[in-house]
N, C-alpha and C. Protein backbone atom coordinates (compact mmCIF):
# COMPACT_ATOMS: atom_id res chain seq x y z
N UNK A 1 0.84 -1.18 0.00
CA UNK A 1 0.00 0.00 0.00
C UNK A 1 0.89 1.24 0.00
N UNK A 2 0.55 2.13 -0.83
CA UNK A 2 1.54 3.30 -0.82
C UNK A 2 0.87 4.07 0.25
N UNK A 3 1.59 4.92 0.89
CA UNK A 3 1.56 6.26 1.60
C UNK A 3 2.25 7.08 1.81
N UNK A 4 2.24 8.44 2.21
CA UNK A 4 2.91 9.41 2.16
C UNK A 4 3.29 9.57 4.24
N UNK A 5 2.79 9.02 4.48
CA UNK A 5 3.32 8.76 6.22
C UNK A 5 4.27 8.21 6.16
N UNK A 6 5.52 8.68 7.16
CA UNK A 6 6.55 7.91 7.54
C UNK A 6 6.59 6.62 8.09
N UNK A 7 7.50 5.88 7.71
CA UNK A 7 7.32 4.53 8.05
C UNK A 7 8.72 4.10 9.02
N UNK A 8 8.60 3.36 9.47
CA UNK A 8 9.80 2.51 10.34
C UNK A 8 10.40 1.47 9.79
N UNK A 9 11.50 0.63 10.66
CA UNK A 9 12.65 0.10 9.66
C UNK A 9 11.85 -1.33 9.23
N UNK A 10 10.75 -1.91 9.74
CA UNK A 10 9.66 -2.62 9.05
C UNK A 10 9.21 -2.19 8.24
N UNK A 11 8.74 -1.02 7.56
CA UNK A 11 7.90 -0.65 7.08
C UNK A 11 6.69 -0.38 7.35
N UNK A 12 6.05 -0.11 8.68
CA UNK A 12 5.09 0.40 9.36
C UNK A 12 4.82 1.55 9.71
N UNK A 13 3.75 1.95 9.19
CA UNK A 13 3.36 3.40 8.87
C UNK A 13 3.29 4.09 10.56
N UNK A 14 4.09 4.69 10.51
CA UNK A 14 4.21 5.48 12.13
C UNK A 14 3.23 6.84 12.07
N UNK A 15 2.45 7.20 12.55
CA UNK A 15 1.17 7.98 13.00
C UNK A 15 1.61 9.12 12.87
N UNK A 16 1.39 10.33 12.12
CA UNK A 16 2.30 11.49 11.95
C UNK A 16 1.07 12.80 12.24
N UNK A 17 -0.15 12.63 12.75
CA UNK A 17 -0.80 13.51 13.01
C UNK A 17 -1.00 14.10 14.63
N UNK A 18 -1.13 14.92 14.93
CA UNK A 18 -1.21 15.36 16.11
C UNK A 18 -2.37 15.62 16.38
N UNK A 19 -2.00 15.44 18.36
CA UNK A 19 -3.88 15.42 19.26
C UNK A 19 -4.31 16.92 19.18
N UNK A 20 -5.39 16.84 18.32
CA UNK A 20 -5.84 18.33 18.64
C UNK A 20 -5.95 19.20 20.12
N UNK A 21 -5.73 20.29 20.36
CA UNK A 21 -5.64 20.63 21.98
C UNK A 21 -7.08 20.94 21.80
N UNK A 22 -7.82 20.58 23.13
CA UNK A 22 -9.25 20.36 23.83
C UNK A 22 -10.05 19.69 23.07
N UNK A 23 -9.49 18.56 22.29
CA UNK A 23 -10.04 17.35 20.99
C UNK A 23 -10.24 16.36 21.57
N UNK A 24 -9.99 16.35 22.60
CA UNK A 24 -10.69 14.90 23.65
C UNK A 24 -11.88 15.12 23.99
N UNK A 25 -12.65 13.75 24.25
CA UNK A 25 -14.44 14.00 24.40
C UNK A 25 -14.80 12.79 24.86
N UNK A 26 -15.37 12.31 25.55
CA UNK A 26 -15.81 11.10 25.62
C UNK A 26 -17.13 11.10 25.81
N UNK A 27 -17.95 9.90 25.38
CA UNK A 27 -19.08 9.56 25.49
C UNK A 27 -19.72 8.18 26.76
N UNK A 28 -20.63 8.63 27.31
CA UNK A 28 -21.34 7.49 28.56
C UNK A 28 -22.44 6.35 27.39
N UNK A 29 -22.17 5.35 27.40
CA UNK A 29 -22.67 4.47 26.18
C UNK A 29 -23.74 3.25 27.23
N UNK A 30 -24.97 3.31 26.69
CA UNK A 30 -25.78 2.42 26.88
C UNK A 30 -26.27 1.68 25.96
N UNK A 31 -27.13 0.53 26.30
CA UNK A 31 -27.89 -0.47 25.06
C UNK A 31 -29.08 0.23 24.90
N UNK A 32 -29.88 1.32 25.90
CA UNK A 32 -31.18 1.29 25.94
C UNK A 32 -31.27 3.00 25.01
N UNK A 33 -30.22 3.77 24.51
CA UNK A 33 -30.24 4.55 23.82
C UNK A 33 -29.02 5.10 23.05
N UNK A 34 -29.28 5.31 22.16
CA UNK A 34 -27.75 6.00 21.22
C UNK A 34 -27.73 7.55 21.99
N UNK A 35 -26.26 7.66 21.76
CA UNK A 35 -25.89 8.94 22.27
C UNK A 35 -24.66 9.13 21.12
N UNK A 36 -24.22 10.70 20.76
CA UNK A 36 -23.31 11.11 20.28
C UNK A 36 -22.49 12.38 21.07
N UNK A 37 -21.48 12.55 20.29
CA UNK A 37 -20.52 13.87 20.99
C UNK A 37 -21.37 14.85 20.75
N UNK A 38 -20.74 15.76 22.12
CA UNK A 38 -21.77 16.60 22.56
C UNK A 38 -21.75 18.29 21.45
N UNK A 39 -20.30 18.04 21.38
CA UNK A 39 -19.73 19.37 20.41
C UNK A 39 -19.24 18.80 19.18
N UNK A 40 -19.78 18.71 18.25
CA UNK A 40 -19.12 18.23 17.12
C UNK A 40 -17.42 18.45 16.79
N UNK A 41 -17.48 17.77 15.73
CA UNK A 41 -15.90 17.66 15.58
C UNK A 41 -15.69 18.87 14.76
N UNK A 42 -14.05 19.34 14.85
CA UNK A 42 -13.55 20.53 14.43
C UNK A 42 -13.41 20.33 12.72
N UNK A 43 -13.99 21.70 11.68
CA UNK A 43 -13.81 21.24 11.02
C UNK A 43 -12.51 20.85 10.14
N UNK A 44 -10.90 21.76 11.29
CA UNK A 44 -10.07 20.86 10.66
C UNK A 44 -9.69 19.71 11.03
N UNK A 45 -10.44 19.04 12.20
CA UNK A 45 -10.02 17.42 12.22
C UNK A 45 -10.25 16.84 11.28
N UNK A 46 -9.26 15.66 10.51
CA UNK A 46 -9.10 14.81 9.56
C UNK A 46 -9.51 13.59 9.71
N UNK A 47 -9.02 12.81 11.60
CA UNK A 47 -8.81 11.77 11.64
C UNK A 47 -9.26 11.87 13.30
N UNK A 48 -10.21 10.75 13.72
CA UNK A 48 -10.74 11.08 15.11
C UNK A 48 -10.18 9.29 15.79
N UNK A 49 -9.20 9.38 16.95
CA UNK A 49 -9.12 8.05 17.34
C UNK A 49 -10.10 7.76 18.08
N UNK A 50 -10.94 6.16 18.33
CA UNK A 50 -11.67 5.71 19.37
C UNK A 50 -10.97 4.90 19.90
N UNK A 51 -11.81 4.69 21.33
CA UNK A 51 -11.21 3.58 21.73
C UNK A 51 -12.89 3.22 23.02
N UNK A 52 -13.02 2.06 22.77
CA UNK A 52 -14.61 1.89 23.33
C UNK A 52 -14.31 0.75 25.08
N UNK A 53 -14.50 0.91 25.90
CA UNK A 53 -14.19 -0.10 27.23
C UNK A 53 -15.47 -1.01 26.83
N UNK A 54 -16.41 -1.38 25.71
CA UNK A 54 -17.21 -2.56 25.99
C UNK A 54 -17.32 -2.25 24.52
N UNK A 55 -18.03 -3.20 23.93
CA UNK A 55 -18.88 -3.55 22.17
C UNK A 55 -19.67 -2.54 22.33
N UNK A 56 -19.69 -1.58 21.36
CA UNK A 56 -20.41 -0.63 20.91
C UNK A 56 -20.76 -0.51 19.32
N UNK A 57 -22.25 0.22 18.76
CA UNK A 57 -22.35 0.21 17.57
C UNK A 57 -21.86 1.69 16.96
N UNK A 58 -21.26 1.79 15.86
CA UNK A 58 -21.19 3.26 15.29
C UNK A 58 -21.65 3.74 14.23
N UNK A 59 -22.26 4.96 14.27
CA UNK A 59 -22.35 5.70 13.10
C UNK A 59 -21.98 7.08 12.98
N UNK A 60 -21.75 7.27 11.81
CA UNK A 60 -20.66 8.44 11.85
C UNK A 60 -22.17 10.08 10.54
N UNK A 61 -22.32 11.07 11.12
CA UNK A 61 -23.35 11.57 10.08
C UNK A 61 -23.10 13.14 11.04
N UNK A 62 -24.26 13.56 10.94
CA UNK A 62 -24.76 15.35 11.16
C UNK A 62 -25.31 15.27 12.79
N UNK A 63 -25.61 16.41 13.35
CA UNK A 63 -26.48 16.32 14.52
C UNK A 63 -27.18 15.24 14.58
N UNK A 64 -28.03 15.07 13.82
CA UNK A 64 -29.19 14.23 14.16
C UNK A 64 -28.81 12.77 14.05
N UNK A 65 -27.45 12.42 14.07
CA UNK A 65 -26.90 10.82 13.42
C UNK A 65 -27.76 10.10 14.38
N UNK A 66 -27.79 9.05 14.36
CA UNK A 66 -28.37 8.11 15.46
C UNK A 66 -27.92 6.91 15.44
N UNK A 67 -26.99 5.80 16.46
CA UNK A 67 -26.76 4.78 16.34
C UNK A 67 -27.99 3.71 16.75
N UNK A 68 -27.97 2.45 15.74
CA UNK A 68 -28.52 1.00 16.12
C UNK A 68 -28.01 -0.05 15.89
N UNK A 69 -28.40 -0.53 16.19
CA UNK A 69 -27.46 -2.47 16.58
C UNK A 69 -27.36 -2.64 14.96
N UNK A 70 -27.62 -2.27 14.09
CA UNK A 70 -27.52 -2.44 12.38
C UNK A 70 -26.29 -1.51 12.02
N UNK A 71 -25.60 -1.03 12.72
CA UNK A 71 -24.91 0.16 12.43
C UNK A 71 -23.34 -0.79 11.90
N UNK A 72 -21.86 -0.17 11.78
CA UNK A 72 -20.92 -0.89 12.14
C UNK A 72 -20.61 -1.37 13.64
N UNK A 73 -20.27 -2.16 13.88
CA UNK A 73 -19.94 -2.90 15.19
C UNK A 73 -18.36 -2.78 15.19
N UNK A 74 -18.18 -2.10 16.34
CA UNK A 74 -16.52 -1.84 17.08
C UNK A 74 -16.52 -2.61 18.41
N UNK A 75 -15.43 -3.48 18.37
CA UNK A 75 -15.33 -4.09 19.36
C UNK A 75 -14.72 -3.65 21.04
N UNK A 76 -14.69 -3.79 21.71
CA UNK A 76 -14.38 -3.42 23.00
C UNK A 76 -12.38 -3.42 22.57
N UNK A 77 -11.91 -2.41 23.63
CA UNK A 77 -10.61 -2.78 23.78
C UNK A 77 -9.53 -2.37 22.80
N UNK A 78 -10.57 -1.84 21.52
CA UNK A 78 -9.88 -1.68 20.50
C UNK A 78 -9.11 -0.51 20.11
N UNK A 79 -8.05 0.49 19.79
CA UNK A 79 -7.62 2.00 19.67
C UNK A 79 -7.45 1.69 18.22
N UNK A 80 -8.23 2.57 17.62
CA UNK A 80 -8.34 2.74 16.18
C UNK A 80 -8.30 4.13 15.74
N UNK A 81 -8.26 4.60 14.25
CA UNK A 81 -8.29 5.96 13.83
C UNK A 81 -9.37 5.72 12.76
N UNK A 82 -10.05 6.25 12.63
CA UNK A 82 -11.53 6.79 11.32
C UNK A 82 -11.14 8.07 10.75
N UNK A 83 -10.96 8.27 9.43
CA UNK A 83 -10.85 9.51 8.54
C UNK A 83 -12.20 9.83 8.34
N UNK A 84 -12.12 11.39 8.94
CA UNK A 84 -13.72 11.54 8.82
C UNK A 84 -13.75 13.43 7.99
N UNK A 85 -12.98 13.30 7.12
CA UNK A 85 -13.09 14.08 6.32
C UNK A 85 -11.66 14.89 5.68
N UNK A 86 -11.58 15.61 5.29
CA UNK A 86 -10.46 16.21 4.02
C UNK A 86 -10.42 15.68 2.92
N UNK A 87 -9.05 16.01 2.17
CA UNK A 87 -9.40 16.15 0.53
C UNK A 87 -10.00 15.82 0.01
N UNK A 88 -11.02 16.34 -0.34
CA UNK A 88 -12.21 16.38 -0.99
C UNK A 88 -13.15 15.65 -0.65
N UNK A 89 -13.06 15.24 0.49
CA UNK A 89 -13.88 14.31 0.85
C UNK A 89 -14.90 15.08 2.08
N UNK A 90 -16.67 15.11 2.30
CA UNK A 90 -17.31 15.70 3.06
C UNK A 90 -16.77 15.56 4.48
N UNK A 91 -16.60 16.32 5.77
CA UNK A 91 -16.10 16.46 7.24
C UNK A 91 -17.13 15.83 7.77
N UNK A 92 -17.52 15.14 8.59
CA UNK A 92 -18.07 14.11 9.56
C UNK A 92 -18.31 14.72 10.62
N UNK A 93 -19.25 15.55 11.04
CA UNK A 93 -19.12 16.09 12.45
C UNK A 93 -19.32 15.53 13.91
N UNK A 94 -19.81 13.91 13.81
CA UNK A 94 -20.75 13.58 14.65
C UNK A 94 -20.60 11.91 14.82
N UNK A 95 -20.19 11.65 16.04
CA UNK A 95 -20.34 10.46 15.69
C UNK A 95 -21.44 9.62 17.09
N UNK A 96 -22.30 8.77 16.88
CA UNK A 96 -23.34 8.35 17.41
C UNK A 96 -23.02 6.64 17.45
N UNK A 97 -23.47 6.73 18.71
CA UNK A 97 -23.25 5.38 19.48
C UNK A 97 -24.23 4.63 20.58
N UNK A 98 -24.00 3.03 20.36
CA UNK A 98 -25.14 2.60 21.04
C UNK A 98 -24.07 0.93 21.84
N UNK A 99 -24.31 0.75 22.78
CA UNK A 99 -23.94 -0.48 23.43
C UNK A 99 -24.72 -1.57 22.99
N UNK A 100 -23.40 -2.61 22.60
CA UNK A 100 -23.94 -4.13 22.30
C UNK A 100 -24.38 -4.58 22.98
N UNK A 101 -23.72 -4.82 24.37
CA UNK A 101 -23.84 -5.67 25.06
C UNK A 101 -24.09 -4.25 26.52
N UNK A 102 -22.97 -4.10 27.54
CA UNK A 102 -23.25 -3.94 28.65
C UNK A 102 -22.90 -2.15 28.40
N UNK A 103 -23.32 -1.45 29.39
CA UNK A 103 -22.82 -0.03 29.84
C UNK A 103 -21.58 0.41 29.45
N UNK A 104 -21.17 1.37 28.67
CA UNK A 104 -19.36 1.54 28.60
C UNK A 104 -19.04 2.65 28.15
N UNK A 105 -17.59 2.92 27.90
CA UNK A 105 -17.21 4.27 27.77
C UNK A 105 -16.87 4.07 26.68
N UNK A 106 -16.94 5.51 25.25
CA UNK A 106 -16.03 5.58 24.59
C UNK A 106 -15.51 7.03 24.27
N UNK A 107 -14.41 6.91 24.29
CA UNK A 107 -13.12 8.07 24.44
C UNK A 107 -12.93 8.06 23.17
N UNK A 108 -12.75 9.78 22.88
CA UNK A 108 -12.32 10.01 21.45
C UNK A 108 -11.32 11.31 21.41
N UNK A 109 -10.17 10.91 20.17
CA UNK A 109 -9.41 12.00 20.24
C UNK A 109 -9.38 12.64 19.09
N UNK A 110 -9.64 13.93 18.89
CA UNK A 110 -9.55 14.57 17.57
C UNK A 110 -7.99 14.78 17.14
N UNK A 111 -7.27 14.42 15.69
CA UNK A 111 -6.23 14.56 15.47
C UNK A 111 -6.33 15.54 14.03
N UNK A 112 -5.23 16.75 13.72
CA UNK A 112 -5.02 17.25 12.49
C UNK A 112 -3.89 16.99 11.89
């Protein structure tokens, strides 16, 4: 796969974006309702990391997004990055979430 990120003496793409300052947010996640971030995302964030403490569903849209168990499924435990907008591509302001299984947190970091 080509990229323009620096890589290491494997060849593993080493993370070259930085934590936006006050780009942290986290969300309180239940089964019995979707919830999303409270302040949408900046519109120069590019790339938003999660990371979920239980199975949660996601969807990524506008104010009104709404997660359901039909949505993508992110597993517990996991630290991932989602591109949620630039070159030329529409900005993502919002991301909405619902618990698989039990009560849990998910933490998000905005990166540019």
């Amino acid at each position: 796969m080509t990229t323009i990120l620096p890589t290491d003496a494997n060849d593993n793409v080493i993370p070259a974006l930085r934590l936006k300052m006050d780009g942290a947010q986290s969300i309180a996640v239940t089964s019995a309702l979707s919830a999303r971030n409270a302040i949408g995302f900046s519109t120069e964030t590019r790339v938003i990391s999660v990371y979920a403490t239980g199975s949660v569903y996601l969807r990524f849209g506008e104010l009104g997004a709404v997660a359901a168990s039909t949505d993508h499924y992110f597993p517990e435990g996991v630290y991932y990055d989602f591109a949620i907008g630039g070159d030329g591509v529409d900005h993502t302001p919002y991301l909405a979430v619902i618990a698989a299984d039990t009560d849990c947190n998910l933490y998000i970091s905005e990166k540019s």
